[in-house]
N, C-alpha and C. Protein backbone atom coordinates (compact mmCIF):
# COMPACT_ATOMS: atom_id res chain seq x y z
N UNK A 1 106.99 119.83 99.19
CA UNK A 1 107.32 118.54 98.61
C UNK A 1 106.31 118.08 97.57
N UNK A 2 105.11 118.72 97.21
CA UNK A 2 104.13 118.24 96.76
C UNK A 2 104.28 118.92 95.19
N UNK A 3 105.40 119.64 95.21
CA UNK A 3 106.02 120.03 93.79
C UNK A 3 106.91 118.66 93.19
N UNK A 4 107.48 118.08 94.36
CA UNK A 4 108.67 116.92 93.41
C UNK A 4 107.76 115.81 93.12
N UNK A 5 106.71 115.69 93.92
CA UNK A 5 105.81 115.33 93.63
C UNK A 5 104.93 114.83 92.17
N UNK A 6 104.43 116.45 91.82
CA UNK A 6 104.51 116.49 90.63
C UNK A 6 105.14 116.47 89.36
N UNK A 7 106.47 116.96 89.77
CA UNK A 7 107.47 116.52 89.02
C UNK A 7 107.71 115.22 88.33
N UNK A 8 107.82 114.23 89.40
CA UNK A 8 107.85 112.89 89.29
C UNK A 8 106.84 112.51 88.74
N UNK A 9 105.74 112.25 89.27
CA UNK A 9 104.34 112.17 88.43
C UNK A 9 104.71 112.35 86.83
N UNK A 10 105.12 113.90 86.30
CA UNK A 10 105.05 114.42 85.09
C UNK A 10 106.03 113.39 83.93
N UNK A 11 107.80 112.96 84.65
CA UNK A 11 108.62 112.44 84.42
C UNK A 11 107.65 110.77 83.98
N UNK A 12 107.02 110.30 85.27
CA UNK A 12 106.30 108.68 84.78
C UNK A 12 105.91 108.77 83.95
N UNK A 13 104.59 110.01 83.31
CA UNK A 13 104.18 109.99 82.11
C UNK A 13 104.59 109.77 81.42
N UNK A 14 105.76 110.44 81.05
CA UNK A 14 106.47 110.62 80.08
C UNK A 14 107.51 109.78 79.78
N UNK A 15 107.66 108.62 80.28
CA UNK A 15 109.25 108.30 80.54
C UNK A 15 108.54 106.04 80.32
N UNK A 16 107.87 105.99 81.52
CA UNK A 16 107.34 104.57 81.73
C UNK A 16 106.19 104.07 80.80
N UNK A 17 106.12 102.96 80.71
CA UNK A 17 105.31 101.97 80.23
C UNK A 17 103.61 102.95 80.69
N UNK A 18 102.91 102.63 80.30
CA UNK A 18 101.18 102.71 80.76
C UNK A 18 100.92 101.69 81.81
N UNK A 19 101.68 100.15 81.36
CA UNK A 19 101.21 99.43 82.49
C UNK A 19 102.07 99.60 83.88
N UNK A 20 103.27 100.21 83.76
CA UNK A 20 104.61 100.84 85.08
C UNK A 20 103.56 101.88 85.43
N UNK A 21 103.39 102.77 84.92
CA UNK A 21 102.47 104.01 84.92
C UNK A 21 101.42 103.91 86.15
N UNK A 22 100.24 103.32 85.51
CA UNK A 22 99.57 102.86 86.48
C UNK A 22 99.51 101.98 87.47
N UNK A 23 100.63 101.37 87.78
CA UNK A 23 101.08 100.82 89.33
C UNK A 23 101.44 101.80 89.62
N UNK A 24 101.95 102.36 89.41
CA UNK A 24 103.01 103.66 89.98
C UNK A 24 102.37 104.66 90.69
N UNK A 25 100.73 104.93 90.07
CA UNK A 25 100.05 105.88 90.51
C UNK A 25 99.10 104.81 91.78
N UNK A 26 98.73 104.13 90.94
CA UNK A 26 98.34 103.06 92.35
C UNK A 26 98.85 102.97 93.57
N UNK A 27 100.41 102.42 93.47
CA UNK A 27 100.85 102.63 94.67
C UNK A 27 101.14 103.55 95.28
N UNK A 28 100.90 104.70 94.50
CA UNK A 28 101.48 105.92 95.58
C UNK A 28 100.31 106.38 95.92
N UNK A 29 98.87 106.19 95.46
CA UNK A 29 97.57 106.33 96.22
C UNK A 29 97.32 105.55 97.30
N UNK A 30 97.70 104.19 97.59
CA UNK A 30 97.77 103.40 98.48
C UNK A 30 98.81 103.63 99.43
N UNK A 31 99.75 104.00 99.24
CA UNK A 31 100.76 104.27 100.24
C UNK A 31 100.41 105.42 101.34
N UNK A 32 100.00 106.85 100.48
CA UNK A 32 99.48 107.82 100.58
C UNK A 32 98.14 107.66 101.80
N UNK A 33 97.29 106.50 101.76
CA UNK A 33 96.47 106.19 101.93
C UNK A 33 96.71 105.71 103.99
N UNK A 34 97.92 104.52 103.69
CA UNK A 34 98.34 103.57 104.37
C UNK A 34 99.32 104.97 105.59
N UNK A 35 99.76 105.98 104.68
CA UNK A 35 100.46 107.07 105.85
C UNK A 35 99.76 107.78 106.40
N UNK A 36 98.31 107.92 105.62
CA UNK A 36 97.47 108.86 106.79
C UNK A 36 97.11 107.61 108.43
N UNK A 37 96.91 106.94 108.03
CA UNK A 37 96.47 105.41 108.44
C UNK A 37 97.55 105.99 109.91
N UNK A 38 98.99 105.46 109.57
CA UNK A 38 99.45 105.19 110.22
C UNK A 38 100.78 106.60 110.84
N UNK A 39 99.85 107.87 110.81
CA UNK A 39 100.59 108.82 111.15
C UNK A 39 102.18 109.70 110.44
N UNK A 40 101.87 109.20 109.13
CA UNK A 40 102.99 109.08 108.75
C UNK A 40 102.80 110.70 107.48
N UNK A 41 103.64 111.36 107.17
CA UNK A 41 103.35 112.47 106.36
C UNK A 41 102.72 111.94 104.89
N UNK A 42 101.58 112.31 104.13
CA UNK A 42 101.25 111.37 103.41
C UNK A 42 102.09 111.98 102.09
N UNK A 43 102.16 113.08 101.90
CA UNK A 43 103.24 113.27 100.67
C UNK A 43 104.55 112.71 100.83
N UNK A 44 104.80 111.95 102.05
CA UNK A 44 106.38 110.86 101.52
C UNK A 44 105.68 110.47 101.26
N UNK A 45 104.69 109.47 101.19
CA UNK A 45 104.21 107.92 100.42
C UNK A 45 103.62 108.07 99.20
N UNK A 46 103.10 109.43 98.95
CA UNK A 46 102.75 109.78 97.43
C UNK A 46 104.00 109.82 96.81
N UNK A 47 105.02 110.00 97.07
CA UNK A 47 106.42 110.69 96.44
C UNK A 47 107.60 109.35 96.60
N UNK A 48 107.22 108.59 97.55
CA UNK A 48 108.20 106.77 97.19
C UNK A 48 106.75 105.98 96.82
N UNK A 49 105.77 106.23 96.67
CA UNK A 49 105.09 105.24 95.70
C UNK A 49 104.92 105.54 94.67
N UNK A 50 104.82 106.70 94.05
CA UNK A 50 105.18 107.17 92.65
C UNK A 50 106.48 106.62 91.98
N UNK A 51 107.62 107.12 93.07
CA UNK A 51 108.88 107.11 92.55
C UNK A 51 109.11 105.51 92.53
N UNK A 52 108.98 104.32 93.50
CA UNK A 52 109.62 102.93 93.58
C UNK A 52 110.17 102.02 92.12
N UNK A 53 109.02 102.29 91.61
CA UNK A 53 109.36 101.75 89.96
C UNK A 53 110.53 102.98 88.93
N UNK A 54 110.73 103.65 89.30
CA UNK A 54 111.52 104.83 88.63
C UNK A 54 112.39 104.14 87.63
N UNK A 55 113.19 103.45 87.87
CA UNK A 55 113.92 102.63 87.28
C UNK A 55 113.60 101.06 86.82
N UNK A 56 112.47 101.05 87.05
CA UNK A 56 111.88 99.83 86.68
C UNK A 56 112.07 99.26 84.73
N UNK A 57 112.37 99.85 84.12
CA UNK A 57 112.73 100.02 83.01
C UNK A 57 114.05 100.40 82.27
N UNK A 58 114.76 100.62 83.02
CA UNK A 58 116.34 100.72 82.95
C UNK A 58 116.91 99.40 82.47
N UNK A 59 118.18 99.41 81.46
CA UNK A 59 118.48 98.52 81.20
C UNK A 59 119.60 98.24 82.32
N UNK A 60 119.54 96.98 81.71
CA UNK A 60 120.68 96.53 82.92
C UNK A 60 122.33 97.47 83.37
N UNK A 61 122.71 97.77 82.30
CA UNK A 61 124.29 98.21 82.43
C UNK A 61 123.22 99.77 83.32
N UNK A 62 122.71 100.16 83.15
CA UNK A 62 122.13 101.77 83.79
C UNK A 62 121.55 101.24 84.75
N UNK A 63 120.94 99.99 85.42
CA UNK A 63 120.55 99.64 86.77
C UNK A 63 121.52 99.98 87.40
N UNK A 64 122.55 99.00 87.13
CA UNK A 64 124.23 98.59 87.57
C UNK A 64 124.59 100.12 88.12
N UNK A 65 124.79 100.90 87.37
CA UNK A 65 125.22 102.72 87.41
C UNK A 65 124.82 102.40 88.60
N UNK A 66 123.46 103.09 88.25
CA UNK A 66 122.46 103.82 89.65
C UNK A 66 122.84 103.18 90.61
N UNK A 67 122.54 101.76 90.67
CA UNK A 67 122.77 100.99 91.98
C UNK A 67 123.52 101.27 92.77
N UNK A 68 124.80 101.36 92.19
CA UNK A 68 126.15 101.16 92.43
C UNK A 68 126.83 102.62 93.27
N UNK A 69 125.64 103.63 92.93
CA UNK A 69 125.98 104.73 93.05
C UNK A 69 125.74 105.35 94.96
N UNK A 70 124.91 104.15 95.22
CA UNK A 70 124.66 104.12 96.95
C UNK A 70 125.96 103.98 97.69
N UNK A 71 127.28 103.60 96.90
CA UNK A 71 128.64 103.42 97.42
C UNK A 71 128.46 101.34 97.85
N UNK A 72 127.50 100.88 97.70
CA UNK A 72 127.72 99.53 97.53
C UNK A 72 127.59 98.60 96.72
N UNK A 73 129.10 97.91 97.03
CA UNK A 73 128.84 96.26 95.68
C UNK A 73 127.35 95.59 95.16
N UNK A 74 127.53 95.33 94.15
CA UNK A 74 126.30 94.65 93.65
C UNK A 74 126.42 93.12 94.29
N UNK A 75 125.74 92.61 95.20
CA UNK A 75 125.76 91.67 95.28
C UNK A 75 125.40 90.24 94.33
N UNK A 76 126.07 88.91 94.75
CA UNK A 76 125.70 87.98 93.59
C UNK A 76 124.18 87.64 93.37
N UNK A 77 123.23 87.49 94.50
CA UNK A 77 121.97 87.91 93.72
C UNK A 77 121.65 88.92 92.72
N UNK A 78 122.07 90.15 93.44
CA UNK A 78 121.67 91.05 92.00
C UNK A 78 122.23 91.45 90.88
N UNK A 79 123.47 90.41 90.72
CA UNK A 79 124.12 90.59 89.69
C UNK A 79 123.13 89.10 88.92
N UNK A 80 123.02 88.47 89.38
CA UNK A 80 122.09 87.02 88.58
C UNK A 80 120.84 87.50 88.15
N UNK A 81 120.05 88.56 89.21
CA UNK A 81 118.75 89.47 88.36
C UNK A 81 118.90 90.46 88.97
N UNK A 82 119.34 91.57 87.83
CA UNK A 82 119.69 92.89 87.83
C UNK A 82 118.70 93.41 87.96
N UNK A 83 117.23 92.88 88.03
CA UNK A 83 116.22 93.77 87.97
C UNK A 83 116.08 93.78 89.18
N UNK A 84 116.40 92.73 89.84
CA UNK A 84 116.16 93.60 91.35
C UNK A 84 117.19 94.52 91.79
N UNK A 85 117.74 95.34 91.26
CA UNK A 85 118.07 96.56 91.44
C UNK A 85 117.75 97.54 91.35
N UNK A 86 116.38 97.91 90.69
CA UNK A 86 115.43 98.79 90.61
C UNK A 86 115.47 99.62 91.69
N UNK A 87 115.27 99.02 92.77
CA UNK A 87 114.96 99.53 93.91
C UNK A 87 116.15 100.71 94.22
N UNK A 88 117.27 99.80 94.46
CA UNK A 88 118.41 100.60 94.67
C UNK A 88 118.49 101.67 93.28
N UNK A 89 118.40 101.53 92.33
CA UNK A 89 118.73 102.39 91.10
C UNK A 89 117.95 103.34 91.50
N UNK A 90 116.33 103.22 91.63
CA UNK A 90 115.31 104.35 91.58
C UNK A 90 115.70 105.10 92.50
N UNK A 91 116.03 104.78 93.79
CA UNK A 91 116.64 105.53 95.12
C UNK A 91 117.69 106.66 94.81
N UNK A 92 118.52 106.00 93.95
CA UNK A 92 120.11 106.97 93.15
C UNK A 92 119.61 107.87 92.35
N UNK A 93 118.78 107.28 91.50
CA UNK A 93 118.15 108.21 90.58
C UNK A 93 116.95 109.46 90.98
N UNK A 94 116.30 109.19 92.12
CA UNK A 94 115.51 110.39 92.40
C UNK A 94 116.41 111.23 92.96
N UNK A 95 117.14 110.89 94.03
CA UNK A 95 118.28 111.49 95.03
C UNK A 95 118.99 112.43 93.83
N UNK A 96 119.51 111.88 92.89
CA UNK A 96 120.32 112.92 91.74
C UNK A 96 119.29 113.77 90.99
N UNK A 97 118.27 112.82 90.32
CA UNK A 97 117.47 114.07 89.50
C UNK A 97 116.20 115.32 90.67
N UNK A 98 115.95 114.79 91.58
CA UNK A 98 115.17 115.65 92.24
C UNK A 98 115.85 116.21 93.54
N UNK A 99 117.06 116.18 93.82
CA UNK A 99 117.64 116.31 95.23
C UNK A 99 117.08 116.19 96.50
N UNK A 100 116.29 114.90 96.53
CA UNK A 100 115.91 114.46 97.61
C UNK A 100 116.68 113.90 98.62
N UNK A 101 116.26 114.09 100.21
CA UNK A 101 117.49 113.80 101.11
C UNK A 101 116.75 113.05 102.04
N UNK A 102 115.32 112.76 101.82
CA UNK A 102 114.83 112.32 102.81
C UNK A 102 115.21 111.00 103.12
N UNK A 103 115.92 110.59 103.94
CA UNK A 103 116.56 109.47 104.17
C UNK A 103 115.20 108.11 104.15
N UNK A 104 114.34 108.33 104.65
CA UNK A 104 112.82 107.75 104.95
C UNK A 104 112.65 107.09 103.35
N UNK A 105 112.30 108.50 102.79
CA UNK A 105 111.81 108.15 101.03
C UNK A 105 113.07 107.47 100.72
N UNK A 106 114.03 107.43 100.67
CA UNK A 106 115.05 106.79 99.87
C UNK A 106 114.87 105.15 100.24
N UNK A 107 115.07 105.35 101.62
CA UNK A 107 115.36 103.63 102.13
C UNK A 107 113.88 102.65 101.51
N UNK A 108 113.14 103.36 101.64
CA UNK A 108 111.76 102.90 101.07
C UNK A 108 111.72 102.64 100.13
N UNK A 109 112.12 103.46 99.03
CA UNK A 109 112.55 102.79 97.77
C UNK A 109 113.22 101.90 97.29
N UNK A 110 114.72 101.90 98.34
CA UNK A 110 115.75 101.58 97.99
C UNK A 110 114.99 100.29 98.41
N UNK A 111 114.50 99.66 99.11
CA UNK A 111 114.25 98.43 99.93
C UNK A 111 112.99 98.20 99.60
N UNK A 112 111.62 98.25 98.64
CA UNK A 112 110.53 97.97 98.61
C UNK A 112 110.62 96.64 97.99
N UNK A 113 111.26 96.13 97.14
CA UNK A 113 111.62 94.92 96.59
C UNK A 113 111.49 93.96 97.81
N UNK A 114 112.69 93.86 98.29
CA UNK A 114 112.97 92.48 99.51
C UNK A 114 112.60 93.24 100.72
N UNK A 115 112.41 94.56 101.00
CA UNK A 115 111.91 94.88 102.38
C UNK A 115 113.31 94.46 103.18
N UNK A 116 113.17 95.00 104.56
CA UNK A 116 114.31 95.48 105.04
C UNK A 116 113.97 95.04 106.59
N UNK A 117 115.00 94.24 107.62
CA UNK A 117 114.66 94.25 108.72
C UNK A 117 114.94 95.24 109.74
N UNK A 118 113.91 96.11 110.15
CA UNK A 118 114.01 97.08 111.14
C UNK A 118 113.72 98.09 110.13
N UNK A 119 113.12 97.76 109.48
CA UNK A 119 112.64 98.75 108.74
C UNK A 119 111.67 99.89 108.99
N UNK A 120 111.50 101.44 108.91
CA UNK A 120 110.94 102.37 109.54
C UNK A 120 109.45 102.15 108.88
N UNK A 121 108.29 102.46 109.21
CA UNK A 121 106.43 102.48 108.55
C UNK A 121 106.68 102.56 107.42
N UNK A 122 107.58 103.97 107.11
CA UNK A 122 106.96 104.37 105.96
C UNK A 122 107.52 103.21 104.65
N UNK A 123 108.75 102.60 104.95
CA UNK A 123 109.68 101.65 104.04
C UNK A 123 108.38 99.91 104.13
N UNK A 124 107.67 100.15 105.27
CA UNK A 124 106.89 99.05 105.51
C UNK A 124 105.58 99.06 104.79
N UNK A 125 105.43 100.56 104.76
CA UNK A 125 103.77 100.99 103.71
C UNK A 125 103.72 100.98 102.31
N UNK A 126 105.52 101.24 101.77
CA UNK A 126 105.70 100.73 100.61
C UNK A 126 105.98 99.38 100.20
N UNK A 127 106.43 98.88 100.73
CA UNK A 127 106.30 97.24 101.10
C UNK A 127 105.23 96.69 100.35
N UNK A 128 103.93 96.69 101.84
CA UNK A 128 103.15 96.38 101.10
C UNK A 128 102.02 96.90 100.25
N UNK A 129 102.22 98.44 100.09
CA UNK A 129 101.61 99.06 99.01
C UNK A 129 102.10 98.53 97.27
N UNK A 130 103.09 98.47 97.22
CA UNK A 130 103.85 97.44 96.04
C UNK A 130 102.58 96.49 95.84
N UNK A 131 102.92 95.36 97.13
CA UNK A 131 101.85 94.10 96.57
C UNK A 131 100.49 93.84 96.41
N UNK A 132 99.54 95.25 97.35
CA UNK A 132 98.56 95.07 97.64
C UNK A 132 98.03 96.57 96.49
N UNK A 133 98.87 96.89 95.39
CA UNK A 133 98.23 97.69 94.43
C UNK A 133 96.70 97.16 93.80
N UNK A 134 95.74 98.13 93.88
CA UNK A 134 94.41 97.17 93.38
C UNK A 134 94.44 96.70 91.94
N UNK A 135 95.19 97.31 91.43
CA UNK A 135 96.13 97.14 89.62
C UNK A 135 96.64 95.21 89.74
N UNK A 136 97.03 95.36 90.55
CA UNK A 136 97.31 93.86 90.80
C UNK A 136 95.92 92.91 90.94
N UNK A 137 96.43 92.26 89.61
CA UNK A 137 95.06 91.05 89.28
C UNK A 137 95.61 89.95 90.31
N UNK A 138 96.42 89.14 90.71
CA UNK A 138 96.32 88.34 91.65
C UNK A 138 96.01 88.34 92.76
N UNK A 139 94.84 89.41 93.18
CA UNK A 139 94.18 89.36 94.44
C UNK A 139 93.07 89.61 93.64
N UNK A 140 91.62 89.26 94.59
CA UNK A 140 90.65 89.93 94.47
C UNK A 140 90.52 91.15 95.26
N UNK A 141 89.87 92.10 95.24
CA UNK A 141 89.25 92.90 95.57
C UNK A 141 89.17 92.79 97.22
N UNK A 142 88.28 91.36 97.07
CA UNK A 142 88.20 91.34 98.09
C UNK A 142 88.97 91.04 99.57
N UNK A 143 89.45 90.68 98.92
CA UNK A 143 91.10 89.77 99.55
C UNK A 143 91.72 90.80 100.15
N UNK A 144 91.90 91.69 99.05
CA UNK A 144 92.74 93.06 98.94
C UNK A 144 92.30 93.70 100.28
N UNK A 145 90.55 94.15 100.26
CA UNK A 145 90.15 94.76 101.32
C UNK A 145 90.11 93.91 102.76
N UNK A 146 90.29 92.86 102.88
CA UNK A 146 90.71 91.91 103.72
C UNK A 146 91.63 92.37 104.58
N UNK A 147 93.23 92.02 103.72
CA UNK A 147 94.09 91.85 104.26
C UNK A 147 94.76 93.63 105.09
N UNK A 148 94.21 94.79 104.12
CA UNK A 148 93.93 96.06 104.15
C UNK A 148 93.26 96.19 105.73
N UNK A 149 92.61 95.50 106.23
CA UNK A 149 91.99 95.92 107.33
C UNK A 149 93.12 95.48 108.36
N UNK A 150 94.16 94.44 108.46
CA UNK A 150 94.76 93.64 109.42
C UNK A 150 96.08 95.32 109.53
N UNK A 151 96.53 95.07 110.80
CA UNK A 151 97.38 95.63 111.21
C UNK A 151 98.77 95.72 110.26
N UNK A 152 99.90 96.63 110.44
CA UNK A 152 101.24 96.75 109.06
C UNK A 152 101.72 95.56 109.37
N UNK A 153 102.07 94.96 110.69
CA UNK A 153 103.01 93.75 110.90
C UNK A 153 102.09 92.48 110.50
N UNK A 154 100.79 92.16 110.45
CA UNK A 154 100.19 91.13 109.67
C UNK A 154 100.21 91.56 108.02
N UNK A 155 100.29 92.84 107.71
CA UNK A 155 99.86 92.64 105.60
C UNK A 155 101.52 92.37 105.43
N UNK A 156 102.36 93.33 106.12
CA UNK A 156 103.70 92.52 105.76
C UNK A 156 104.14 91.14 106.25
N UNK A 157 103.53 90.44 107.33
CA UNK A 157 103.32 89.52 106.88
C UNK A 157 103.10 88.28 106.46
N UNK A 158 101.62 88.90 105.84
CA UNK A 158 101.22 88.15 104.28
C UNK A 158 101.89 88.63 102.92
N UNK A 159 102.52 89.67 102.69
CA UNK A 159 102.95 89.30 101.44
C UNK A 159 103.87 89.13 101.62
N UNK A 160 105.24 88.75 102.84
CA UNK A 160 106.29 88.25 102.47
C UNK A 160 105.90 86.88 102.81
N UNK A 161 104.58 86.47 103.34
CA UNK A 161 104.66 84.62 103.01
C UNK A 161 103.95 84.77 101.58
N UNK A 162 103.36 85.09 101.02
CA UNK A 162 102.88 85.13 99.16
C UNK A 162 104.07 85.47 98.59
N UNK A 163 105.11 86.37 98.94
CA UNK A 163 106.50 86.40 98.06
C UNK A 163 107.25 85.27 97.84
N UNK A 164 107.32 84.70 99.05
CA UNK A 164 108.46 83.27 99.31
C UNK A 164 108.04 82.38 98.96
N UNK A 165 106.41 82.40 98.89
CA UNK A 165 106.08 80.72 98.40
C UNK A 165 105.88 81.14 96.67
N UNK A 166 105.91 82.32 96.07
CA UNK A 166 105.92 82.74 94.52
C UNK A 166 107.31 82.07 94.43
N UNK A 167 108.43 82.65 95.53
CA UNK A 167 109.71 82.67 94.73
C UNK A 167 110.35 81.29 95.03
N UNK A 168 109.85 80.17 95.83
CA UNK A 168 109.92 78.88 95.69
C UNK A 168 109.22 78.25 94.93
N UNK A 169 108.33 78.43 94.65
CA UNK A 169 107.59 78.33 93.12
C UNK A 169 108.52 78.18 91.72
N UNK A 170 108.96 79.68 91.89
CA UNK A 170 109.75 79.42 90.17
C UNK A 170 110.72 78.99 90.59
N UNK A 171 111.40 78.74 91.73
CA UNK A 171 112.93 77.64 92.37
C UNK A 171 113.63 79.24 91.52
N UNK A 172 113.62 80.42 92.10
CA UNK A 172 114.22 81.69 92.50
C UNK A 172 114.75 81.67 93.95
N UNK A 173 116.25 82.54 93.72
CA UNK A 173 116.69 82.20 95.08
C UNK A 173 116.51 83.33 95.77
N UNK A 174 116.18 83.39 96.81
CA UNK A 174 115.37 83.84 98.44
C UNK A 174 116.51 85.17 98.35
N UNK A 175 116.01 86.59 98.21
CA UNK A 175 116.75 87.31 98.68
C UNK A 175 116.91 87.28 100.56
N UNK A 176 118.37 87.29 100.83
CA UNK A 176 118.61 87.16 101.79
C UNK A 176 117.86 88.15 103.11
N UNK A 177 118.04 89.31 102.19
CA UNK A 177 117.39 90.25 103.31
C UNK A 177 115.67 90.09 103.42
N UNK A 178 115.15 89.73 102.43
CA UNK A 178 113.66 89.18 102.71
C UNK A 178 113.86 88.25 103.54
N UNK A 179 114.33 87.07 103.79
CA UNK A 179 114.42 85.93 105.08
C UNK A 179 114.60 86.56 106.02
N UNK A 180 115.86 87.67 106.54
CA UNK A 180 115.97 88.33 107.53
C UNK A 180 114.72 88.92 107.93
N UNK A 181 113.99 89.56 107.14
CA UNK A 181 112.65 90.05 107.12
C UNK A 181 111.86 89.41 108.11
N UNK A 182 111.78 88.21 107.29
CA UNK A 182 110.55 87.32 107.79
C UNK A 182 110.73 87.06 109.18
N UNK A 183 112.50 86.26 109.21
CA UNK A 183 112.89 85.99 110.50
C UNK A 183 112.44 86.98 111.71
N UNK A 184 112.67 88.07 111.34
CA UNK A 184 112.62 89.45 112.36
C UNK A 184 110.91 89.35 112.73
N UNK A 185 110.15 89.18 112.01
CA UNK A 185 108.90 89.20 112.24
C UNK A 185 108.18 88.11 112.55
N UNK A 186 108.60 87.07 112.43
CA UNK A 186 108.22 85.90 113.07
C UNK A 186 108.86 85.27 114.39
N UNK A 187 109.85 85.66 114.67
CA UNK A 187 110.37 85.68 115.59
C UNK A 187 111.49 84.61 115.43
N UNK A 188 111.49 84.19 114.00
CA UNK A 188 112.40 82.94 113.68
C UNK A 188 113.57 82.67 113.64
């Protein structure tokens, strides 16, 4: 696996932004990081933290494709911001260009955006490998190494309470399955 690996890697170069780029490698060092941590094979988390942004740059009508291509409707959130379809697109799109089957790497992708309730580690390490990239200026460092020390069910969460109070902030509406999220983990 440490060939699609590279593959992918080779494709970001070539394909994404410098600033997509280097989250991309970020998070899949952190993920990578977060699966030795937590028993988990660390080339999936090099290979859905590389890949999560894949489509992060897709225009909308080619989100739509990919998305769509999981066999489900676009819902009216993600038809109002298509960019959160990334997730689902990048999932379609590695699955076709690299013939990946790992059901694990996919859902992880497919779900790193709003996160997923009952979600398996590795979909949880991308989670919060996404938010807790050290590329990400809205933490410090130190913060970062903080919250890094707390157990997966406390960093997820803290960044799905830093997501919800961002996305009540800009008066953005609450992906549903992030509330389920929260609910599931708070016991709410």
């Amino acid at each position: 696996m440490i060939e699609i690996y590279e593959s992918i890697y080779s494709f970001i170069k070539e394909n994404l932004s410098k600033k997509r780029q280097n989250h991309s490698f970020g998070v899949s060092k952190l993920a990578e990081s977060l699966c030795k941590r937590y028993d988990i094979d660390p080339v999936k988390g090099l290979i859905a933290g590389i890949s999560h942004d894949i489509a992060r740059e897709f225009g909308n009508d080619k989100l739509a494709e990919y998305a769509t291509k999981d066999g489900n409707p676009l819902l009216s959130w993600e038809v109002s911001n298509p960019i959160l379809l990334h997730g689902r697109a990048g999932a379609e799109f590695i699955k076709e260009r690299w013939h990946i089957d790992d059901s694990g790497i996919i859902e992880a992708i497919r779900y790193h955006t709003s996160g997923k309730p009952g979600a398996p580690v590795l979909s949880q390490i991308l989670f919060v490998s996404d938010y807790l990239e050290p590329g990400r200026k809205f933490l410090t460092n130190e913060k970062r190494e903080e919250i890094l020390r707390l157990d997966l069910k406390q960093m997820m969460l803290f960044v799905l309470n830093e997501k919800l109070r961002d996305t009540k902030r800009k008066k953005r509406e609450i992906i549903p399955m992030t509330l389920l999220l929260y609910k599931e983990l708070t016991g709410g």
